[in-house]
Protein backbone atom coordinates (compact mmCIF):
# COMPACT_ATOMS: atom_id res chain seq x y z
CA UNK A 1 0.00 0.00 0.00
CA UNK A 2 2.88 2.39 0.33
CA UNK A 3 3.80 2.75 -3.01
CA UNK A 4 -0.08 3.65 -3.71
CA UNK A 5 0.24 5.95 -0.69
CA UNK A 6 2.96 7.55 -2.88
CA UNK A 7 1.20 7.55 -6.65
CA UNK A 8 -2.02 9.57 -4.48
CA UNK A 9 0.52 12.06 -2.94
CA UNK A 10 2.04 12.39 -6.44
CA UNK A 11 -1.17 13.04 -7.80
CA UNK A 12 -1.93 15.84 -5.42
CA UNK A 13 1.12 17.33 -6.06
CA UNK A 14 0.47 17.72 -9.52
CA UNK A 15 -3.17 18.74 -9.16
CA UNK A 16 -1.59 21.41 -6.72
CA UNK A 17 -4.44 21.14 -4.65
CA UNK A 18 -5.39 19.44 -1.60
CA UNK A 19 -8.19 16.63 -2.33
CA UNK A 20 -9.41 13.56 -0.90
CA UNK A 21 -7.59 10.77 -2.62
CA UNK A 22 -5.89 7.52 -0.53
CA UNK A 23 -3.58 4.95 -2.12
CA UNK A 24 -6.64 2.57 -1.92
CA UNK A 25 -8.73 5.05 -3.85
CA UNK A 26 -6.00 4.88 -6.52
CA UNK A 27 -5.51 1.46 -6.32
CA UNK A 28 -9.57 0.89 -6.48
CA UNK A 29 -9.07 3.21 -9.58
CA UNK A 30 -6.78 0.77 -11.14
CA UNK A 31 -8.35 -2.05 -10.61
CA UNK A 32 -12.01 -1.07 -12.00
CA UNK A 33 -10.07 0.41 -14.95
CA UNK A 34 -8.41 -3.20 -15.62
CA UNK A 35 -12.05 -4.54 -15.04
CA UNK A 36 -13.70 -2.41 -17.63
CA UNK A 37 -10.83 -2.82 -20.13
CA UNK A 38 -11.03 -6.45 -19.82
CA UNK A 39 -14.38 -6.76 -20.41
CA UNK A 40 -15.03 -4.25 -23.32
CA UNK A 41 -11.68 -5.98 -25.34
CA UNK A 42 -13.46 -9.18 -24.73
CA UNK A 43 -17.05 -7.65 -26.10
CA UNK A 44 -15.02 -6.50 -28.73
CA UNK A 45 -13.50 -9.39 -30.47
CA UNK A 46 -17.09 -11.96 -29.35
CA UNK A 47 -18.32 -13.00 -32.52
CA UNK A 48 -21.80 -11.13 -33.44
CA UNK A 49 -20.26 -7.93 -32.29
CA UNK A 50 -18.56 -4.73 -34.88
CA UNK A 51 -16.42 -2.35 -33.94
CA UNK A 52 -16.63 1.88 -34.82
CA UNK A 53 -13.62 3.09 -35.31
CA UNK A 54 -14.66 6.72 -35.22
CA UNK A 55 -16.82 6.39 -31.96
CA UNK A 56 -14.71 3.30 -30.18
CA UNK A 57 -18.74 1.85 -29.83
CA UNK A 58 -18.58 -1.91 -29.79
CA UNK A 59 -21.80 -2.71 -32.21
CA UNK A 60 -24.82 -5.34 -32.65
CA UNK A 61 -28.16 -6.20 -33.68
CA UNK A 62 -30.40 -5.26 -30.76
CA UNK A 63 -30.49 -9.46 -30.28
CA UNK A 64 -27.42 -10.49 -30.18
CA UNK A 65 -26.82 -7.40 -26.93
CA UNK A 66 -29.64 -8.94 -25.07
CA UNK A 67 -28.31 -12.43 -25.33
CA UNK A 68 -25.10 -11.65 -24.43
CA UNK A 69 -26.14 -9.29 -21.81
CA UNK A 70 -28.24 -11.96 -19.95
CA UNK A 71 -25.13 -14.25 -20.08
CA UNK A 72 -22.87 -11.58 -18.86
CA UNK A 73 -24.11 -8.70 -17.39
CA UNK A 74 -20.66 -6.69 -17.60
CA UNK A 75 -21.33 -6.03 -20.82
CA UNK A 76 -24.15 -4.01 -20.67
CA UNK A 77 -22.43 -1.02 -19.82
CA UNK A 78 -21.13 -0.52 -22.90
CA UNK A 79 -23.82 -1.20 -25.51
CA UNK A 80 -24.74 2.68 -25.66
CA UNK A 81 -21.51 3.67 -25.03
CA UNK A 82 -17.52 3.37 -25.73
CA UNK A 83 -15.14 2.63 -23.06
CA UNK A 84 -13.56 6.00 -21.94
CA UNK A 85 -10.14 6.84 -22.77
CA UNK A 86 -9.28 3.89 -25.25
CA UNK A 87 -5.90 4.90 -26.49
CA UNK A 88 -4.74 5.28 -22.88
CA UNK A 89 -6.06 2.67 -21.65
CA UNK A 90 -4.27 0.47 -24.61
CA UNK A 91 -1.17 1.85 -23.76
CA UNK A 92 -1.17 0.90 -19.83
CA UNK A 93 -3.07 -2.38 -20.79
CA UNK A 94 -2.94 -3.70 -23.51
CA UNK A 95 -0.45 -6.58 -24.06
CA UNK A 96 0.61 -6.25 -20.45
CA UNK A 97 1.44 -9.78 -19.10
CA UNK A 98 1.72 -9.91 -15.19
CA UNK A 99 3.81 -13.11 -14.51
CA UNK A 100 4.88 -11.54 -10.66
CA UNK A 101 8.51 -10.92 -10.12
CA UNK A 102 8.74 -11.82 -14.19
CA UNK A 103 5.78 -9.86 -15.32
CA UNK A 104 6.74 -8.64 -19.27
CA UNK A 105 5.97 -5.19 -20.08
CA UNK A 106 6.34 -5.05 -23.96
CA UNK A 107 5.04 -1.07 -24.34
CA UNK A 108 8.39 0.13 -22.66
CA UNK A 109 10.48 1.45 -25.00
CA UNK A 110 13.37 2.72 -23.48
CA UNK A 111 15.11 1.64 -20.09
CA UNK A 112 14.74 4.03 -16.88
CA UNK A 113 16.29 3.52 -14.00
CA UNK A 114 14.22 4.23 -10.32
CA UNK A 115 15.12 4.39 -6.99
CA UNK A 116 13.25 2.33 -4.35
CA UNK A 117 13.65 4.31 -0.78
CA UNK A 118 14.09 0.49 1.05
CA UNK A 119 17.14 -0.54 3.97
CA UNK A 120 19.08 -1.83 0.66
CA UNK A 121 18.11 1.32 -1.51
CA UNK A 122 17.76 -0.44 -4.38
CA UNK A 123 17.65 0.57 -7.59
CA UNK A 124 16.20 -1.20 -10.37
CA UNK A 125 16.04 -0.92 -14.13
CA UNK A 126 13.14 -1.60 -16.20
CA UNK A 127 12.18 -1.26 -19.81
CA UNK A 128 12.49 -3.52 -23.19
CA UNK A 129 12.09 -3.08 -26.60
CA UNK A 130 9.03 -4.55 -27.94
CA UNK A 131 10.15 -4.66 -31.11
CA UNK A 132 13.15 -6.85 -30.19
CA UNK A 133 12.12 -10.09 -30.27
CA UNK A 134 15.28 -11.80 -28.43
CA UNK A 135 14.28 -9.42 -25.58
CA UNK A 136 12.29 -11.83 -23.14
CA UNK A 137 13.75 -11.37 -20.13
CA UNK A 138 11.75 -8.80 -17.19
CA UNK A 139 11.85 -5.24 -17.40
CA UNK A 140 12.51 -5.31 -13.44
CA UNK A 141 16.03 -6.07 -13.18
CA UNK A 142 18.29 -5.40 -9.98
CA UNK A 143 21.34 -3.41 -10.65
C-alpha cells in the first residue's frame, strides 16, 4: 500500500491542490479500470459484435446485446456507449502480461532507472524493446 500511498501524494502534487484521494482510492481506480478494459476488449473481439472506429462503440443487432447481456451482465455497460479513454487505456493495458517478479511489459520502449527508498536502496532498471524479439527477459532487473 505504500507505493499507492505515494502515486495519491504524487497526484496531489500535480493537481496542486489538496483533495481527498488515498492509495486505496487509486488502487480501487486501477483495478475497476483493468475490469472495464477487460471486459469491453473481450465484447469486442465476441463474434456477433462490430467495432466503430470513429466512436470506439462496440456494435450489434439489438439481439445479439440482449443475449449476451443476460449471459454476462458486464457487458451491458457498454452497448450505448464506448469505453472512456481507449488509447490510454491500450497503452497501460494492452499486451501487459503480469507473470509476478517476471511480469513482461512489452510497451516500454526505453530503459529508466528508479530508486526504491528500502534498507538496501535499491535501484532497479526496467524497460524492453518490444520490437526486439530476443528481448524476453523482465523489465525489473536489480542493478
Amino acid at each position: 500500500m505504500e507505493v499507492w500511498n505515494s502515486v495519491s501524494e504524487a497526484v496531489c502534487a500535480i493537481a496542486g491542490k489538496e483533495i481527498p484521494l488515498t492509495g486505496e482510492k487509486c488502487q480501487a481506480k486501477l483495478e475497476n479500470l483493468k475490469r472495464k478494459w477487460k471486459v469491453w476488449i473481450r465484447l469486442k473481439e465476441m463474434s456477433g459484435f462490430g467495432y466503430d472506429t470513429l466512436t470506439g462503440a462496440v456494435t450489434a443487432p439489438d439481439d445479439v446485446w440482449e443475449t449476451e447481456i443476460q449471459k454476462q451482465p458486464a457487458i451491458g455497460e457498454f452497448r450505448d456507449r464506448a469505453i472512456g479513454n481507449i488509447a490510454e487505456l491500450g497503452e497501460i493495458f494492452e499486451g501487459v502480461q503480469a507473470t509476478g517478479c517476471h511480469a513482461i511489459y512489452p510497451r516500454f520502449r526505453q530503459t529508466e532507472s528508479i530508486t526504491i527508498d528500502s534498507p538496501s536502496s535499491t535501484t532497479l532498471s526496467r524497460g524492453i524493446n518490444s520490437d526486439d524479439a530476443s528481448s524476453a527477459s523482465s523489465p525489473l532487473q536489480t542493478k
